[in-house]
Protein backbone atom coordinates (compact mmCIF):
# COMPACT_ATOMS: atom_id res chain seq x y z
CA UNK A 1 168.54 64.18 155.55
CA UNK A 2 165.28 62.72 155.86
CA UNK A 3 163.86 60.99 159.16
CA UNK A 4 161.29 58.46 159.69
CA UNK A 5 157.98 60.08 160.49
CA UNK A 6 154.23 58.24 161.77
CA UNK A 7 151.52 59.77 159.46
CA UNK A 8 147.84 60.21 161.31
CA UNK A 9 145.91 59.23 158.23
CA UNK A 10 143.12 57.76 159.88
CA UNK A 11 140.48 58.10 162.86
CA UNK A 12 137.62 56.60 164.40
CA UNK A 13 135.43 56.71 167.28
CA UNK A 14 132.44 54.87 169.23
CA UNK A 15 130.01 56.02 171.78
CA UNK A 16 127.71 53.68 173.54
CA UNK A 17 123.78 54.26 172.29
CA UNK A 18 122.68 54.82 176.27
CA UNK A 19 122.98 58.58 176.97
CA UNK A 20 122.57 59.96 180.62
CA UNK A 21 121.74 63.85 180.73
CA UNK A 22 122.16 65.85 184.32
CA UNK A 23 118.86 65.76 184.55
CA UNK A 24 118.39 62.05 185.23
CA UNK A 25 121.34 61.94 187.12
CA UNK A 26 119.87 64.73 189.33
CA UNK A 27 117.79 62.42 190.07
CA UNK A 28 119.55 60.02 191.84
CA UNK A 29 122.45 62.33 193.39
CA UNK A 30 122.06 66.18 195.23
CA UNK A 31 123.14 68.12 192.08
CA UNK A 32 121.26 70.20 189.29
CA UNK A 33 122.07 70.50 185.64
CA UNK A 34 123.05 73.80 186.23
CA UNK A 35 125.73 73.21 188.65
CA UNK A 36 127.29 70.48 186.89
CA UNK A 37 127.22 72.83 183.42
CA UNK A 38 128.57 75.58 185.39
CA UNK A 39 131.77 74.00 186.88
CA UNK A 40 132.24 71.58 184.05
CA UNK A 41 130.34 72.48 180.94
CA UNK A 42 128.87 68.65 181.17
CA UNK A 43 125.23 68.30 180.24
CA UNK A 44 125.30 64.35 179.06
CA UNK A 45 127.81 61.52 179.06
CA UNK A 46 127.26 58.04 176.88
CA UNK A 47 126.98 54.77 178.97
CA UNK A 48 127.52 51.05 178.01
CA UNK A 49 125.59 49.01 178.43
CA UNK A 50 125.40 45.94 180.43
CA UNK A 51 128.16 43.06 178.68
CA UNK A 52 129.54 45.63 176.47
CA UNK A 53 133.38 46.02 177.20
CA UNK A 54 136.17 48.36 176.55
CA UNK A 55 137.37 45.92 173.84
CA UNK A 56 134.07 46.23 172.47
CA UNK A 57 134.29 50.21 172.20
CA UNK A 58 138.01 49.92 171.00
CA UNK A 59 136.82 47.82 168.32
CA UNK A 60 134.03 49.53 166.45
CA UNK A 61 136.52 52.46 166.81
CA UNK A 62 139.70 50.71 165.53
CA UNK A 63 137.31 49.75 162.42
CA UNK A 64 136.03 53.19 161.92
CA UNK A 65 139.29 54.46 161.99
CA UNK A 66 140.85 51.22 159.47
CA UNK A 67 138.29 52.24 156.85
CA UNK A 68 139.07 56.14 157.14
CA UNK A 69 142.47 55.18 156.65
CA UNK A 70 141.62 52.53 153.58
CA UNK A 71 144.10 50.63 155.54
CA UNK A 72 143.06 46.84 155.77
CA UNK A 73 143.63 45.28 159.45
CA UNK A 74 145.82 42.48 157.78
CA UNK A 75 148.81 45.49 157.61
CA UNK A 76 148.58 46.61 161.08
CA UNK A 77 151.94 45.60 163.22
CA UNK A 78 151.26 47.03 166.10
CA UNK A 79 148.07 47.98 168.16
CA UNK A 80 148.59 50.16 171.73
CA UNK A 81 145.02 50.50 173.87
CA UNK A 82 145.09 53.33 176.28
CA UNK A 83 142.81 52.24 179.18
CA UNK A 84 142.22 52.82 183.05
CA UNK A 85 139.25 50.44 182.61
CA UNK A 86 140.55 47.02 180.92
CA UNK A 87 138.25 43.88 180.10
CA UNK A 88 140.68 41.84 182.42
CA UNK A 89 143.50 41.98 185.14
CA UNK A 90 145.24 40.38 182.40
CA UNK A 91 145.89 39.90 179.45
CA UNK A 92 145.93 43.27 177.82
CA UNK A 93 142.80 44.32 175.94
CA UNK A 94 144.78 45.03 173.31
CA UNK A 95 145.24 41.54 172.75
CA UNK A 96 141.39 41.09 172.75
CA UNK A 97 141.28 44.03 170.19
CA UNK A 98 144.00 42.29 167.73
CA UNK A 99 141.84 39.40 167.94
CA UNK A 100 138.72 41.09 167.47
CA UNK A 101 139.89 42.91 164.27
CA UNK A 102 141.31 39.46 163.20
CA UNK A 103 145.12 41.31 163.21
CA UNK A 104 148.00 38.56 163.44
CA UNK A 105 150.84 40.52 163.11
CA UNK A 106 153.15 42.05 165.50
CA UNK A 107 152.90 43.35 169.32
CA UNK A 108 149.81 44.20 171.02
CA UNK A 109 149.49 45.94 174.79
CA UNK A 110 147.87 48.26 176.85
CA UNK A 111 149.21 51.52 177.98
CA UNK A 112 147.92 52.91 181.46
CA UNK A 113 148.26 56.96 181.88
CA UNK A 114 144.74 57.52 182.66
CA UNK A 115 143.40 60.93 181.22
CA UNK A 116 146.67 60.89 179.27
CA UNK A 117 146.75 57.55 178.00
CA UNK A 118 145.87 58.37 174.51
CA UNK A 119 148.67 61.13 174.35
CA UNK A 120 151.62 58.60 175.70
CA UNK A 121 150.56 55.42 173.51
CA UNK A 122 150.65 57.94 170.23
CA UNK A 123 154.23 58.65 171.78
CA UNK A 124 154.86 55.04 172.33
CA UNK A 125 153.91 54.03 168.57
CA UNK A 126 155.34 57.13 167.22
CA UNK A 127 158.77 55.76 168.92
CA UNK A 128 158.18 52.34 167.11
CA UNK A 129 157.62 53.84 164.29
CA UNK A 130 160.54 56.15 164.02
CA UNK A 131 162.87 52.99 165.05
CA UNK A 132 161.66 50.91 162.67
CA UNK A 133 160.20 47.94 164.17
CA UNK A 134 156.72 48.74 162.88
CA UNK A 135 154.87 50.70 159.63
CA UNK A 136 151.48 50.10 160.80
CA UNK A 137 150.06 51.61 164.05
CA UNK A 138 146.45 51.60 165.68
CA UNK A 139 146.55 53.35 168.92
CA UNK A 140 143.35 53.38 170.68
CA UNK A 141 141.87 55.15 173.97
CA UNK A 142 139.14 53.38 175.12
CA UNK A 143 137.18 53.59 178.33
CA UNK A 144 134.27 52.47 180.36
CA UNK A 145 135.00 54.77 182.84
CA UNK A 146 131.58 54.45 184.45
CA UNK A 147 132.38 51.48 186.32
CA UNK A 148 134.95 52.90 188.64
CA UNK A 149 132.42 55.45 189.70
CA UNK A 150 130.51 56.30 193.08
CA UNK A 151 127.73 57.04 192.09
CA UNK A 152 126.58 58.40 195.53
CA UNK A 153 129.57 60.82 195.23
CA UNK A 154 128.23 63.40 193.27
CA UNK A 155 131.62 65.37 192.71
CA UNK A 156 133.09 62.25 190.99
CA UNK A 157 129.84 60.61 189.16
CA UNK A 158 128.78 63.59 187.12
CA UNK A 159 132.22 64.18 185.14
CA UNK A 160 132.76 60.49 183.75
CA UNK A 161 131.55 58.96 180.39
CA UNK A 162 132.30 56.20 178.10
CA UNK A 163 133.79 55.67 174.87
CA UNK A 164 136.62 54.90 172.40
CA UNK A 165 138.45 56.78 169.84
CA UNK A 166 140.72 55.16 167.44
CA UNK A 167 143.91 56.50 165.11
CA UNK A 168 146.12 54.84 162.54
CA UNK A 169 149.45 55.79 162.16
CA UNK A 170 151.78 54.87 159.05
CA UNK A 171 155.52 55.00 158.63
CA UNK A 172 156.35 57.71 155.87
CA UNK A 173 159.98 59.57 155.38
CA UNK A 174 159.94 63.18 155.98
CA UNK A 175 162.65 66.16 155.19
CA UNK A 176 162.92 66.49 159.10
CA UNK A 177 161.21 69.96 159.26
CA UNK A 178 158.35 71.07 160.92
CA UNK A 179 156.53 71.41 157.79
CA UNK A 180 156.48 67.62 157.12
CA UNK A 181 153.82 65.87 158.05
CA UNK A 182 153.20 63.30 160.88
CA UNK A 183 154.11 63.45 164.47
CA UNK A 184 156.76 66.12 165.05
CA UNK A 185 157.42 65.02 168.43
CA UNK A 186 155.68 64.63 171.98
CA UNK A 187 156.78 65.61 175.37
CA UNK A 188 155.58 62.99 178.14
CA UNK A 189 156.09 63.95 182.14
CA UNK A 190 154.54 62.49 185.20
CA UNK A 191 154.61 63.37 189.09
CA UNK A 192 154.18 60.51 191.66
CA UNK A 193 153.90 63.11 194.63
CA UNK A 194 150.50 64.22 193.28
CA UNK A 195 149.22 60.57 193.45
CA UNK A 196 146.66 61.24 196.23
CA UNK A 197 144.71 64.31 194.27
CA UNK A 198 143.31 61.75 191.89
CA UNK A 199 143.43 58.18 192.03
CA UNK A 200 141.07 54.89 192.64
CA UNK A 201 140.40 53.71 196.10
CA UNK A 202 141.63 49.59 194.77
CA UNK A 203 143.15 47.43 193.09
CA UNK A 204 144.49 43.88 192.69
CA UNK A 205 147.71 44.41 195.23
CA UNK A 206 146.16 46.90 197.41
CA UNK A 207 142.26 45.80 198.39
CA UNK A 208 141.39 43.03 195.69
CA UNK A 209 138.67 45.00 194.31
CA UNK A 210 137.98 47.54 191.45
CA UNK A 211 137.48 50.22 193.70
CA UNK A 212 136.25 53.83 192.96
CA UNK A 213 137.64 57.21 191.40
CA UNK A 214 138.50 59.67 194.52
CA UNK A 215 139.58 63.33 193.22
CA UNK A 216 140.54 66.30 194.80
CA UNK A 217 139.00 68.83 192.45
CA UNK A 218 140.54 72.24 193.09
CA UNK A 219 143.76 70.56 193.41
CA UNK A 220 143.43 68.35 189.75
CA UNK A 221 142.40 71.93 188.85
CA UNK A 222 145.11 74.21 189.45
CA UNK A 223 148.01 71.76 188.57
CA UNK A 224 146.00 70.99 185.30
CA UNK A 225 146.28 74.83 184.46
CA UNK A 226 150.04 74.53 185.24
CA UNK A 227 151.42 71.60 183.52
CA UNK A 228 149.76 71.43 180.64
CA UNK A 229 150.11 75.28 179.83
CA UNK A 230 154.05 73.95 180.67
CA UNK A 231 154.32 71.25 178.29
CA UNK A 232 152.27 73.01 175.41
CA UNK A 233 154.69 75.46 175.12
CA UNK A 234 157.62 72.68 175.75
CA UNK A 235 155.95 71.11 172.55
CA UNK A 236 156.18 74.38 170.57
CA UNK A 237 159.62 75.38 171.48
CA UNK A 238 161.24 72.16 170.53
CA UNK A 239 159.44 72.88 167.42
CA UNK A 240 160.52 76.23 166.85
CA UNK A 241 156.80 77.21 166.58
CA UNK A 242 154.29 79.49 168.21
CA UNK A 243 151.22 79.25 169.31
CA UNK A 244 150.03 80.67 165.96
CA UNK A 245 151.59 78.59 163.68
CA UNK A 246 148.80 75.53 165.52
CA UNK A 247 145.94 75.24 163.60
CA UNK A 248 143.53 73.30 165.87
CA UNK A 249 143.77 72.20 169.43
CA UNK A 250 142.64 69.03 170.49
CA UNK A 251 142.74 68.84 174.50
CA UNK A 252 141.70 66.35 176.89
CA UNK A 253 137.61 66.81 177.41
CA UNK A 254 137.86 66.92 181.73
CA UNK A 255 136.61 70.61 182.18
CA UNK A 256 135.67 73.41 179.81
CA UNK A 257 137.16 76.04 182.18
CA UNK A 258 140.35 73.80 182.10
CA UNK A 259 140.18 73.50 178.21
CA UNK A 260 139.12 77.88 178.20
CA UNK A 261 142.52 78.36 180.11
CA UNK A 262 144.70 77.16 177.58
CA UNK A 263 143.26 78.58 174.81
CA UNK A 264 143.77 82.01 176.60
CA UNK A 265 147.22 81.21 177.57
CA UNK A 266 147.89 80.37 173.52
CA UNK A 267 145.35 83.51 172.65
CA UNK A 268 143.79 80.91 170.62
CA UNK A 269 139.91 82.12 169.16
CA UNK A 270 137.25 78.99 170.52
CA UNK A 271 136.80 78.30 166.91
CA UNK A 272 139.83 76.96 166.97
CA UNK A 273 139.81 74.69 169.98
CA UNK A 274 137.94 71.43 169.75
CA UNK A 275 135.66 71.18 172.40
CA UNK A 276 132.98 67.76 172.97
CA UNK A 277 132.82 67.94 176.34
CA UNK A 278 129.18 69.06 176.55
CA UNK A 279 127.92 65.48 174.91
CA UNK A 280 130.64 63.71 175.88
CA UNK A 281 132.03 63.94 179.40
CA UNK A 282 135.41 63.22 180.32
CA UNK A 283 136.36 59.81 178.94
CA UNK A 284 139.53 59.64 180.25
CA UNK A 285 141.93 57.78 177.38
CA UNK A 286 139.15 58.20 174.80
CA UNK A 287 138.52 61.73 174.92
CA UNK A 288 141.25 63.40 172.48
CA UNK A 289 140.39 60.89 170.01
CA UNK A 290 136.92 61.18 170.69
CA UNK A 291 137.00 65.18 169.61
CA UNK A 292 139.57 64.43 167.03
CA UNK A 293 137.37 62.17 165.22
CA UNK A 294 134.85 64.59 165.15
CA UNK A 295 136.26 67.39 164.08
CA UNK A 296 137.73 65.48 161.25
CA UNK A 297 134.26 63.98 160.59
CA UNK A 298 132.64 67.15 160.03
CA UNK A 299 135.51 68.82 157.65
CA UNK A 300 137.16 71.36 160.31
CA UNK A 301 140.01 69.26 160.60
CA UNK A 302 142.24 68.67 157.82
CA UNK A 303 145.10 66.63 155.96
CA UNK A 304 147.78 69.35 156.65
CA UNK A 305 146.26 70.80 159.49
CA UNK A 306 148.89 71.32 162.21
CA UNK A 307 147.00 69.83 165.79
CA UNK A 308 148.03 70.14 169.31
CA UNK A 309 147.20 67.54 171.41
CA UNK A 310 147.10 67.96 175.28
CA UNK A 311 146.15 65.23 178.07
CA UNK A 312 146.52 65.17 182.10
CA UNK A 313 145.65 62.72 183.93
CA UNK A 314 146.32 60.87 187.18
CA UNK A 315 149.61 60.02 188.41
CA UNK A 316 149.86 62.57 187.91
CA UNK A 317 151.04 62.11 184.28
CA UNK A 318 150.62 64.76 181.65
CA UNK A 319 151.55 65.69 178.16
CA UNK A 320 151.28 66.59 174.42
CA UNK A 321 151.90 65.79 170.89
CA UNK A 322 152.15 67.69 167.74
CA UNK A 323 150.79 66.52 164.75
CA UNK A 324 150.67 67.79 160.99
CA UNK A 325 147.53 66.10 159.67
CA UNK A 326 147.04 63.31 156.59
CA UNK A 327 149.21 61.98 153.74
CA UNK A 328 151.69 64.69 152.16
CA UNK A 329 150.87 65.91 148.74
CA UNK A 330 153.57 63.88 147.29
CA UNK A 331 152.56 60.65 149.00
């Protein structure tokens, strides 16, 4: 029996051209390069600039990721922006992004998950998708993350970045099996107990204001470890798969001891773990995208590649996706 599957045939990304290395930023905070390369494995992070916003970022990546695709922005249906960091209260800057990319069909909204925004919008679309009220699907994470920073707070300040990464999805039947391609299936999970570990200090209801990031770090730490070891091998057991069977894995860019501990746990080799965090930061929503993107820009990523996606963020909410790379052969 076949089953309605999304296909990732497409991705793009966008980093503001302002780069800020540890060094400058030792400059203006009490920290070194080395410490922040030793507890994060940071050593720069792209800013925007002044008047550039999140819909900005979303869009160069959204058209980056149209043109991989060779899928025109007329025959998108739905666009979902992952953001912590949107243009506007309201409305969604997902509207602002249809808009942008001159799209006028279908639904268009934000999805807020922090760190793993970019992981439950792909499940969102995906669920679209396999319903049938769309075929075309650009889900976007997209931050400028540097604005909710204290940037006299030097255990916040040095771990943030900015950025957008972009993927199109298309509606394709599949046999049902794990060797089709396309989203197999993601597992999405969130804890409102853990609220207080990593949050921001404001908001419209509470204070009126933006406010600031505020993070516990050895807590965000050592539930990190936990749940997303506990949901990558949720996604593999639904799957019937192991952690050999993955070909790449594509986690959220917040720590590279964090990203080090589940390769171990999967006894997955580095060269098979797609790590940007050194140029990048963490860019909250836009950081799986952000290493996707590159690893399919420079050919280690492929169509047929089986990827494992992995995101935590606050809420805590946490999860992960599995993805079989590109068109079939048959398509």
């Amino acid at each position: 029996m076949s089953v309605r599957r999304s296909l990732l045939v497409g991705c793009g990304s966008y980093l503001p051209e302002r780069v800020l290395s540890n060094a400058e930023l030792a400059e203006k905070v009490d920290t070194s390069h080395e410490w922040i390369v030793q507890r994060t494995g940071i050593h720069q992070r792209h800013v925007a600039a002044e008047g550039e916003l999140t819909s900005d970022l979303a869009i160069n990546a959204s058209n980056k990721a149209l043109a991989a695709a060779g899928i025109a922005a007329r025959d998108v249906d739905l666009i979902v922006v992952a953001t912590t960091t949107p243009d506007d209260t309201f409305p969604a800057t997902a509207t602002k992004v249809q808009a942008g990319l001159g799209v006028t069909n279908g639904a268009a909204f934000d999805v807020q998950a922090v760190c793993a925004g970019f992981v439950y919008a792909l499940a969102v679309a995906d669920n679209f998708i396999k319903a049938g009220q769309c075929d075309t699907a650009l889900v976007i994470g997209a931050e400028t993350f540097t604005r909710i920073l204290d940037w006299e707070d030097r255990t916040t300040c040095v771990l943030f970045g900015d950025g957008a990464g972009a993927v199109v999805l298309k509606a394709h039947e599949g046999s049902g099996g794990v060797d089709d391609h396309g989203i197999l299936s993601t597992h999405l999970h969130s804890d409102g107990r853990e609220r207080d570990i990593l949050y921001v200090d404001g908001g419209p209801s509470s204070t009126g204001t933006t406010g600031h990031v505020r993070m516990e770090g050895k807590e965000v730490f050592k539930h990190a470890v936990s749940k997303l070891g506990g949901v990558i091998e949720e996604a593999l057991e639904a799957n019937g798969l192991n952690a050999a069977d993955v070909d790449w894995l594509v986690p959220h860019q917040a720590n590279r001891r964090i990203i080090d501990a589940m390769a171990k746990r999967m006894k997955l080799s580095s060269d098979k773990v797609v790590c940007c965090i050194e140029r990048h930061a963490n860019t909250s929503a836009a950081s799986v995208p952000l290493a996707l993107t590159e690893a399919v820009g420079d050919g280690r990523v492929k169509s047929g590649d089986l990827v494992l996606f992995e995101a935590i963020g606050g809420g805590l909410a946490w999860g992960a996706g599995l993805v079989r790379m590109g068109y079939p052969p048959s398509a």
